[in-house]
C-alpha atoms as a PDB file:
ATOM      1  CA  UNK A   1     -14.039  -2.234  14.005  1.00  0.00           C
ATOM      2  CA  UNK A   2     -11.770  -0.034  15.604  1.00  0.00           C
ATOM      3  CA  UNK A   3     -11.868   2.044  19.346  1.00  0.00           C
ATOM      4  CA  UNK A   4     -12.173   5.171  20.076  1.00  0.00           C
ATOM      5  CA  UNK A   5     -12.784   7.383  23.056  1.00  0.00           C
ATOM      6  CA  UNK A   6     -14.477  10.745  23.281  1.00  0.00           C
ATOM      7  CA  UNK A   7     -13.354  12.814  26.038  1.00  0.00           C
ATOM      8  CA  UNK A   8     -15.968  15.380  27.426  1.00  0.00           C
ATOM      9  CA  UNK A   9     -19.843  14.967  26.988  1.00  0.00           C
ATOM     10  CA  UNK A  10     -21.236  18.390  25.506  1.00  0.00           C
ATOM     11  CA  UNK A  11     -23.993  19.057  22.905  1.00  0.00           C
ATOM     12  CA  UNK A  12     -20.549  18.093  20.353  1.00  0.00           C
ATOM     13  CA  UNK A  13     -18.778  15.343  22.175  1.00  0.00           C
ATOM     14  CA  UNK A  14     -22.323  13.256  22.956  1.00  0.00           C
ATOM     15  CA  UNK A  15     -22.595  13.528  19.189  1.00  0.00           C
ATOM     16  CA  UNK A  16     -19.346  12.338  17.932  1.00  0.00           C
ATOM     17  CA  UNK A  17     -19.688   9.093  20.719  1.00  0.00           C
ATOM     18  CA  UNK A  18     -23.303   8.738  19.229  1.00  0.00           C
ATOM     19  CA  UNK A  19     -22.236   8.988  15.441  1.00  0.00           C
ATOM     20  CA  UNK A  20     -19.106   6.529  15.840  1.00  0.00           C
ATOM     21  CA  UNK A  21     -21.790   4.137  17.500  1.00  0.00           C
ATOM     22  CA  UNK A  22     -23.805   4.596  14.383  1.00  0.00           C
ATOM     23  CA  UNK A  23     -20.580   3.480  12.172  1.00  0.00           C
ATOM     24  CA  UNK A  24     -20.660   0.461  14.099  1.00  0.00           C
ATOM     25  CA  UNK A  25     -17.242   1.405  16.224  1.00  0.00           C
ATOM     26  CA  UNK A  26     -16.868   0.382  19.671  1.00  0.00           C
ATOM     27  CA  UNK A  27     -16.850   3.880  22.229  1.00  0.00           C
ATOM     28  CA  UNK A  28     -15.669   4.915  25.313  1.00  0.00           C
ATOM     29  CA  UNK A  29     -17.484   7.875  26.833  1.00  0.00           C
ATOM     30  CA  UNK A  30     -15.230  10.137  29.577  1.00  0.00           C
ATOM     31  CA  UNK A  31     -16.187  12.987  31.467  1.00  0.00           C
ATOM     32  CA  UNK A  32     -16.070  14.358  35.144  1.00  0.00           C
ATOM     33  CA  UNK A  33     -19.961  14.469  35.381  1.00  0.00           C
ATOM     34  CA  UNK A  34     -21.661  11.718  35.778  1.00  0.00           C
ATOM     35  CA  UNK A  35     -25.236  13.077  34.481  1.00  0.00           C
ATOM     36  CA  UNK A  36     -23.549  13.540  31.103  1.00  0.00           C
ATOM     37  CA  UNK A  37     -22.159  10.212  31.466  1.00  0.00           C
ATOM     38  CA  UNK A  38     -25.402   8.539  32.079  1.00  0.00           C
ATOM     39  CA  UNK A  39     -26.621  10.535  28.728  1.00  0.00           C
ATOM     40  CA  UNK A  40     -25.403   8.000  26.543  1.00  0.00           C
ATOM     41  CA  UNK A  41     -24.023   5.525  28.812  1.00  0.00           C
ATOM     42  CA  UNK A  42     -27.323   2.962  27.170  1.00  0.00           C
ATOM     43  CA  UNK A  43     -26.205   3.645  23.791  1.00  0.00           C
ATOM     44  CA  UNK A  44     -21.838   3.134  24.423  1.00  0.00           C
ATOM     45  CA  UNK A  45     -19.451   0.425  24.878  1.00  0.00           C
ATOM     46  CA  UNK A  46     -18.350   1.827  27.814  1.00  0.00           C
ATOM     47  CA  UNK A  47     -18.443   5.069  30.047  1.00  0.00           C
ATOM     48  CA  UNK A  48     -15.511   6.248  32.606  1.00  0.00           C
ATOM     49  CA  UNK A  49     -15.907   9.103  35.096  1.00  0.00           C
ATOM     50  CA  UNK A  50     -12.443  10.829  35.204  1.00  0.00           C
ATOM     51  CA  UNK A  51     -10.625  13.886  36.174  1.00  0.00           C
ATOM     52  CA  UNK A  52      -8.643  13.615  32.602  1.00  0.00           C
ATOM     53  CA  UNK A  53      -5.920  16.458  33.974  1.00  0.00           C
ATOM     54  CA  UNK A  54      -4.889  13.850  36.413  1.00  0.00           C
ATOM     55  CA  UNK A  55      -1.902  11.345  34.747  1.00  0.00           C
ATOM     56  CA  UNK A  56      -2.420   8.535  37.097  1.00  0.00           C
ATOM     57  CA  UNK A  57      -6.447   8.452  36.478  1.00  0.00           C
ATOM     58  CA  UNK A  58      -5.614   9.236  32.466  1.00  0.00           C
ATOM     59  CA  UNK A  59      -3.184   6.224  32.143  1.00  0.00           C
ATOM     60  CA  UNK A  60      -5.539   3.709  34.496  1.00  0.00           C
ATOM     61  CA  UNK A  61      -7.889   3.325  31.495  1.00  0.00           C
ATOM     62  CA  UNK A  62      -5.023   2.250  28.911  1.00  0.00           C
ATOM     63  CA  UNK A  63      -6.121   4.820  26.394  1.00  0.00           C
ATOM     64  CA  UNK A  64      -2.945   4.124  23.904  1.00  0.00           C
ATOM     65  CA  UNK A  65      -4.654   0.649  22.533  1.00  0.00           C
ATOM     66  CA  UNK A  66      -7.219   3.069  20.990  1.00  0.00           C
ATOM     67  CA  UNK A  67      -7.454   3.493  17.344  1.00  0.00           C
ATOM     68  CA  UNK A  68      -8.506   7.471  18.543  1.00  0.00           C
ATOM     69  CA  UNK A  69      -8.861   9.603  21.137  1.00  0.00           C
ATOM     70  CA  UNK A  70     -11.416  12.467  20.488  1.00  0.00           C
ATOM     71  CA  UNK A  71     -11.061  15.599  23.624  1.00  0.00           C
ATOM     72  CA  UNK A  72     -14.315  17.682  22.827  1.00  0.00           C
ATOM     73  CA  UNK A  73     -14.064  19.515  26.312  1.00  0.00           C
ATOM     74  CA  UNK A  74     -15.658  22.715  26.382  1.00  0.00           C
ATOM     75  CA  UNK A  75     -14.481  26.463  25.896  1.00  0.00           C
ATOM     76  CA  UNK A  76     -14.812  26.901  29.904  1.00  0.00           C
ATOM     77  CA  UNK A  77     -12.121  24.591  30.377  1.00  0.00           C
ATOM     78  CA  UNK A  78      -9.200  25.156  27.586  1.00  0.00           C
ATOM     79  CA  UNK A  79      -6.731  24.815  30.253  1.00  0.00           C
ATOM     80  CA  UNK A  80      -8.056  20.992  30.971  1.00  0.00           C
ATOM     81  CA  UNK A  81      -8.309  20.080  27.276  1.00  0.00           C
ATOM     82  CA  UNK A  82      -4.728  21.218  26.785  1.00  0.00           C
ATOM     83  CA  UNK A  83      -3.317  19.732  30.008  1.00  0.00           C
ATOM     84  CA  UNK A  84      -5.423  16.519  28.565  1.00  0.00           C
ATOM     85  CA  UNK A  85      -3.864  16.336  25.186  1.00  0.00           C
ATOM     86  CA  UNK A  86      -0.233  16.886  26.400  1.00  0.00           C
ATOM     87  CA  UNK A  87      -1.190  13.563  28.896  1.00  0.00           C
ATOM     88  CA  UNK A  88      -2.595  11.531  26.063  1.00  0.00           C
ATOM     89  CA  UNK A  89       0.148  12.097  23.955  1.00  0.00           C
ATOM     90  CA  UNK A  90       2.802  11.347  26.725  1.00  0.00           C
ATOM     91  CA  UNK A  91       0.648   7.968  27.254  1.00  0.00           C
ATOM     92  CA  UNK A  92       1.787   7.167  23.410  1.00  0.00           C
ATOM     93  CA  UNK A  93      -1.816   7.651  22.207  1.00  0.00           C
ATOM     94  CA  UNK A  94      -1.848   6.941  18.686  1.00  0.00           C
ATOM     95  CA  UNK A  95      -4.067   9.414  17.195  1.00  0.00           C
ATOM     96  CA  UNK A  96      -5.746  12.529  18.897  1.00  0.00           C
ATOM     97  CA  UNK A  97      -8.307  14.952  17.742  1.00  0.00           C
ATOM     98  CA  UNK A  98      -9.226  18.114  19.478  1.00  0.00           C
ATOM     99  CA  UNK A  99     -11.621  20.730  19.669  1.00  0.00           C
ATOM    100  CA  UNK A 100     -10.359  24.051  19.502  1.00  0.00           C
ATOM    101  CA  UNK A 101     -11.964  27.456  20.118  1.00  0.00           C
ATOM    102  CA  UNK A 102      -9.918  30.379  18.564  1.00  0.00           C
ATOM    103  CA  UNK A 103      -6.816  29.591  16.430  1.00  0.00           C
ATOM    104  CA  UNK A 104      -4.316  30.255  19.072  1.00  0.00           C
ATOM    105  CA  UNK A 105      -5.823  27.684  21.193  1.00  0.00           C
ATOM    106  CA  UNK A 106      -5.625  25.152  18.137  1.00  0.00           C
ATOM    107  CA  UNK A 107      -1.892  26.293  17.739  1.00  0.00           C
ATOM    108  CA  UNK A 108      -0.984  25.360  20.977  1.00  0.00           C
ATOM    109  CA  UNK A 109      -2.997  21.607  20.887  1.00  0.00           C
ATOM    110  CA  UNK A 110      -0.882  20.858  17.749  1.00  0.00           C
ATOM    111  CA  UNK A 111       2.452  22.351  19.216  1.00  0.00           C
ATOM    112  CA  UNK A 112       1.650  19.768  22.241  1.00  0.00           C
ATOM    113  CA  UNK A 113       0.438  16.855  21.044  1.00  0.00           C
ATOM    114  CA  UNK A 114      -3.150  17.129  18.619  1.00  0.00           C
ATOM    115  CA  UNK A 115      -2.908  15.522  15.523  1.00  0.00           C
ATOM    116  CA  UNK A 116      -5.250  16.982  14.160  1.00  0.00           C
ATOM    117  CA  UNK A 117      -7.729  20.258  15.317  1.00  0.00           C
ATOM    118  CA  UNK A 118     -11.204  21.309  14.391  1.00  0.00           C
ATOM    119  CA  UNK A 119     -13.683  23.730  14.758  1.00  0.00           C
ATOM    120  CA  UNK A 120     -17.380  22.899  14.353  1.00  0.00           C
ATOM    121  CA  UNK A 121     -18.278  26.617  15.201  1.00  0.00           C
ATOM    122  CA  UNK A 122     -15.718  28.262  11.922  1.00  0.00           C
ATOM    123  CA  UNK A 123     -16.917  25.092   9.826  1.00  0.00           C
ATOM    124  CA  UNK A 124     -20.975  25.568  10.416  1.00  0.00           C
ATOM    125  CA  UNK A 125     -19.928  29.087   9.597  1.00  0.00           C
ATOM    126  CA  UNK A 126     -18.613  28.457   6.543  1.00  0.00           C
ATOM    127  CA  UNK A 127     -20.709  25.660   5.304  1.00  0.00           C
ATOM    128  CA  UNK A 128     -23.547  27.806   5.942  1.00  0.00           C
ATOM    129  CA  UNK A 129     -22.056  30.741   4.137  1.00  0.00           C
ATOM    130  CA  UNK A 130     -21.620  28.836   1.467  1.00  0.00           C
ATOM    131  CA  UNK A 131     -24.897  27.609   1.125  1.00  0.00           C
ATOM    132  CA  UNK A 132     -25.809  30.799   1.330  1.00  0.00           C
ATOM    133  CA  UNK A 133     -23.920  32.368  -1.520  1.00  0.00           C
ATOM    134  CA  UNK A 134     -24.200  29.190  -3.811  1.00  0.00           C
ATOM    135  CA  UNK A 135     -27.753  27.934  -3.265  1.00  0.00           C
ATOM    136  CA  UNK A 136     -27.157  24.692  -5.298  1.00  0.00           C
ATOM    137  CA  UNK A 137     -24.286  23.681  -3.557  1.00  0.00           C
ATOM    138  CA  UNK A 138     -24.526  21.334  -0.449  1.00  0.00           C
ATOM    139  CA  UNK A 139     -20.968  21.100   0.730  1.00  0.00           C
ATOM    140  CA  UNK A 140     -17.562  21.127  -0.395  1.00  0.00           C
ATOM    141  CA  UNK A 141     -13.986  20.721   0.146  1.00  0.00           C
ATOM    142  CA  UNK A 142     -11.274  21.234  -1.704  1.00  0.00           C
ATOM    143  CA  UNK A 143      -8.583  18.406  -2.557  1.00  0.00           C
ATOM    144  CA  UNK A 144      -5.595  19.912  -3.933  1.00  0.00           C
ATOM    145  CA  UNK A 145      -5.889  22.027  -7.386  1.00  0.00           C
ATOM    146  CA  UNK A 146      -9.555  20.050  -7.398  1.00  0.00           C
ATOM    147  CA  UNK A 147     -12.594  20.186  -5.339  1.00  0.00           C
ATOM    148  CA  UNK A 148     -15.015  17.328  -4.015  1.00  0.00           C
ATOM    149  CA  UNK A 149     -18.509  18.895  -3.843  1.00  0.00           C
ATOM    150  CA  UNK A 150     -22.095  17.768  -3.108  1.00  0.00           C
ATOM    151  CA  UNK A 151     -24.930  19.827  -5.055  1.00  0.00           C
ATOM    152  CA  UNK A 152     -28.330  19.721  -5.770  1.00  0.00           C
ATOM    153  CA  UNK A 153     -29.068  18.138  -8.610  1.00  0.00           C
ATOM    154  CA  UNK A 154     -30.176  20.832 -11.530  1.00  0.00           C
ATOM    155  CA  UNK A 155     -34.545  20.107 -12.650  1.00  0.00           C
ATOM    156  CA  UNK A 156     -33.114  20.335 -16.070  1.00  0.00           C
ATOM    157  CA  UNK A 157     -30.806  16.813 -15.334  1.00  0.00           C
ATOM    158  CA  UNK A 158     -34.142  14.623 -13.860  1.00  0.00           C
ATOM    159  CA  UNK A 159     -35.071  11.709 -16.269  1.00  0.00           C
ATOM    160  CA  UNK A 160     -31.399  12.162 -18.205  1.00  0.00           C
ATOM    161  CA  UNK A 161     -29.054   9.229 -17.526  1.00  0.00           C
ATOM    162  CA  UNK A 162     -25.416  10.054 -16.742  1.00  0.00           C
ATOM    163  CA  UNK A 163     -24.152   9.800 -20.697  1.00  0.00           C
ATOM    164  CA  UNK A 164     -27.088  11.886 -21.703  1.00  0.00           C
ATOM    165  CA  UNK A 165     -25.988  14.638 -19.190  1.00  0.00           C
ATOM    166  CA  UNK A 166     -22.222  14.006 -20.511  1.00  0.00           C
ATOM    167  CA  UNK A 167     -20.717  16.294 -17.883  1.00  0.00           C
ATOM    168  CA  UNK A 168     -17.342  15.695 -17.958  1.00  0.00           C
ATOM    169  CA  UNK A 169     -17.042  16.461 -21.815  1.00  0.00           C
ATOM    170  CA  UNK A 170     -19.776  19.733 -21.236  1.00  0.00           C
ATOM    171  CA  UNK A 171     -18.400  20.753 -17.839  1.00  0.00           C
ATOM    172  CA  UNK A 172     -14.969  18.952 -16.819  1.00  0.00           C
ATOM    173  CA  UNK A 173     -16.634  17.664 -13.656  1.00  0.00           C
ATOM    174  CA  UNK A 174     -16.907  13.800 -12.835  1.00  0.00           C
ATOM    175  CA  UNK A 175     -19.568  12.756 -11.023  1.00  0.00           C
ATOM    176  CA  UNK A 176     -18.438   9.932  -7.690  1.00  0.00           C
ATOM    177  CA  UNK A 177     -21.540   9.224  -6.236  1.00  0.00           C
ATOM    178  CA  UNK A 178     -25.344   9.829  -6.285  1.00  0.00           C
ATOM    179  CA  UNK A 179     -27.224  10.254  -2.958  1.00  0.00           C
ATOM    180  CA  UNK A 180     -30.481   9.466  -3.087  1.00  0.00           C
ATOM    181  CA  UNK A 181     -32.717   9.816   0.508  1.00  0.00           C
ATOM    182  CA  UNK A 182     -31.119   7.368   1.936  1.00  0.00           C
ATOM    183  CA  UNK A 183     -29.180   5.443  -1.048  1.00  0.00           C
ATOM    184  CA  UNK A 184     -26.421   6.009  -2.058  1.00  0.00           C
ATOM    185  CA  UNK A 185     -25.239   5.156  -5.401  1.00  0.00           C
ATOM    186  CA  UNK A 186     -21.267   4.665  -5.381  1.00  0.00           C
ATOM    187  CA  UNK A 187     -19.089   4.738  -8.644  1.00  0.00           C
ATOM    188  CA  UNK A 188     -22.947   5.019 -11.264  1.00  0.00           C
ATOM    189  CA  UNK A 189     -22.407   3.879 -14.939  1.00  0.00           C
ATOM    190  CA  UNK A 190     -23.145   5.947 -17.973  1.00  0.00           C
ATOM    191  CA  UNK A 191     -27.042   4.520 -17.651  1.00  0.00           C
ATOM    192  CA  UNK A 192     -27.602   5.210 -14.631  1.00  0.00           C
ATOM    193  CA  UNK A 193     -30.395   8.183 -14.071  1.00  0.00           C
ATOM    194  CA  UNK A 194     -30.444  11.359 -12.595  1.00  0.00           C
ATOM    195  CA  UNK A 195     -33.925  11.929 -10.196  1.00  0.00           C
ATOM    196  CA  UNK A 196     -35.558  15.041  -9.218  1.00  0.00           C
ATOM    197  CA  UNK A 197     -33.933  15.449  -5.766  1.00  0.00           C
ATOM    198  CA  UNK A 198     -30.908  13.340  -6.180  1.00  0.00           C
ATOM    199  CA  UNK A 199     -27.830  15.205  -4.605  1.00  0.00           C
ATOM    200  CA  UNK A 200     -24.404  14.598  -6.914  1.00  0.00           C
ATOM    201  CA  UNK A 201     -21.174  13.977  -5.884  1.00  0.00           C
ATOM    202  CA  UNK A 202     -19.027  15.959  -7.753  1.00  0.00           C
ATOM    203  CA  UNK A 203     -14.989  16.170  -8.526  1.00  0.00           C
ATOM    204  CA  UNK A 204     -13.499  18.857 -10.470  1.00  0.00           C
ATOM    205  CA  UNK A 205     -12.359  22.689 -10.815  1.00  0.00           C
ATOM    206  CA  UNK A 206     -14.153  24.742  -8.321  1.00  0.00           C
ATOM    207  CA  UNK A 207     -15.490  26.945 -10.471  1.00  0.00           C
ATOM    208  CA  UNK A 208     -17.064  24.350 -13.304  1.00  0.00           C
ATOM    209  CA  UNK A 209     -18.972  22.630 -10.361  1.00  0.00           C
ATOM    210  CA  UNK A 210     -20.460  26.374  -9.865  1.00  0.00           C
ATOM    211  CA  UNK A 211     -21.792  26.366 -12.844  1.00  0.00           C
ATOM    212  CA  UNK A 212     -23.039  23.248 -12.713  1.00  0.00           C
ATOM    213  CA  UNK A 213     -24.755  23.669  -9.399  1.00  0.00           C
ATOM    214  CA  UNK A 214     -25.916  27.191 -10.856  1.00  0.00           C
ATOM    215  CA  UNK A 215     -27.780  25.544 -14.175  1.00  0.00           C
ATOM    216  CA  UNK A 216     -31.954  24.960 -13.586  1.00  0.00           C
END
């Protein structure tokens, strides 16, 4: 199990503290307000009400033995969550992840400290565009010259097994996984079956897991 803390309790940062308890990690909740503290403060490890622009207050709660330190603080305050991550990182914090809001404001986390930036708002976007565009396919991302997508799995594949289907001979695409509801089916043999409403994880060129997603 490892640690992490999530600074600032929005609509995003109460989720990421609620998801990591989910994945069975141990959580430390921080924020100035104590009514968003007291939002999750039955469901995390621990909660801390902190002015996180202040060193002293910062270093108090020994944030370098975490595995992670997540700053979600809102747009209204990009001044804080910079002022924040330049403090973590001079606390020897081993890994930090911001929220950004525009890409200038993710340049300057990673010039002073971020590890690594995101934007739920640009990837929402985006998924949804692309959902929107290519019906069949769930999500993707794109690894290199390859892609790792999730689609819908095609009518026309329910009741075939895996070597019936034959994709990576018909389509160059591998399939990873199978998620089923709930299941999910991790590294399935040439028997296993393909169900109406299965969603397949897919590796391969972008544009043969289009045509996969796009066959009925």
């Amino acid at each position: 199990m490892s640690e992490f803390a999530v600074i600032g309790l929005g609509r995003f940062g109460r989720a990421v503290a609620r998801n990591l308890v989910l994945e069975g990690q141990a959580v430390l909740c921080i924020d100035r307000d104590p009514a968003r503290l007291a939002q999750v403060g039955e469901e995390v490890d621990a909660t801390a009400r902190t002015d996180t622009t202040d060193q002293g207050a910062l270093a108090a709660l020994k944030l370098d033995r975490m595995s992670c330190v997540v700053v979600t603080i809102g747009s209204r305050a990009t001044e804080a969550s910079l002022l924040t991550v330049a403090i973590l990182r001079e606390l020897g914090v081993p890994r930090i992840v911001a929220r950004a809001f525009d890409e200038r404001h993710a340049r300057l986390l990673l010039a002073i400290g971020a590890n690594e930036v995101l934007n739920p708002e640009d990837e929402i976007g985006a998924r949804l565009a692309l959902r929107l565009v290519r019906p069949g396919i769930v999500d993707q991302i794109r690894l290199g010259e390859g892609t790792l997508a999730e689609i819908e799995a095609p009518e026309a594949f329910a009741g075939s097994s895996l070597a019936d289907l034959d994709l990576r001979s018909r389509h160059g695409v591998a399939v990873l996984a199978i998620r089923r509801g709930p299941e999910v089916v991790t590294s399935p043999g040439a028997e296993t079956g393909v169900e109406s409403g299965d969603i397949l994880v897919l590796l391969g060129d972008e544009e043969a897991i289009q045509k996969v997603a796009a066959l009925r």
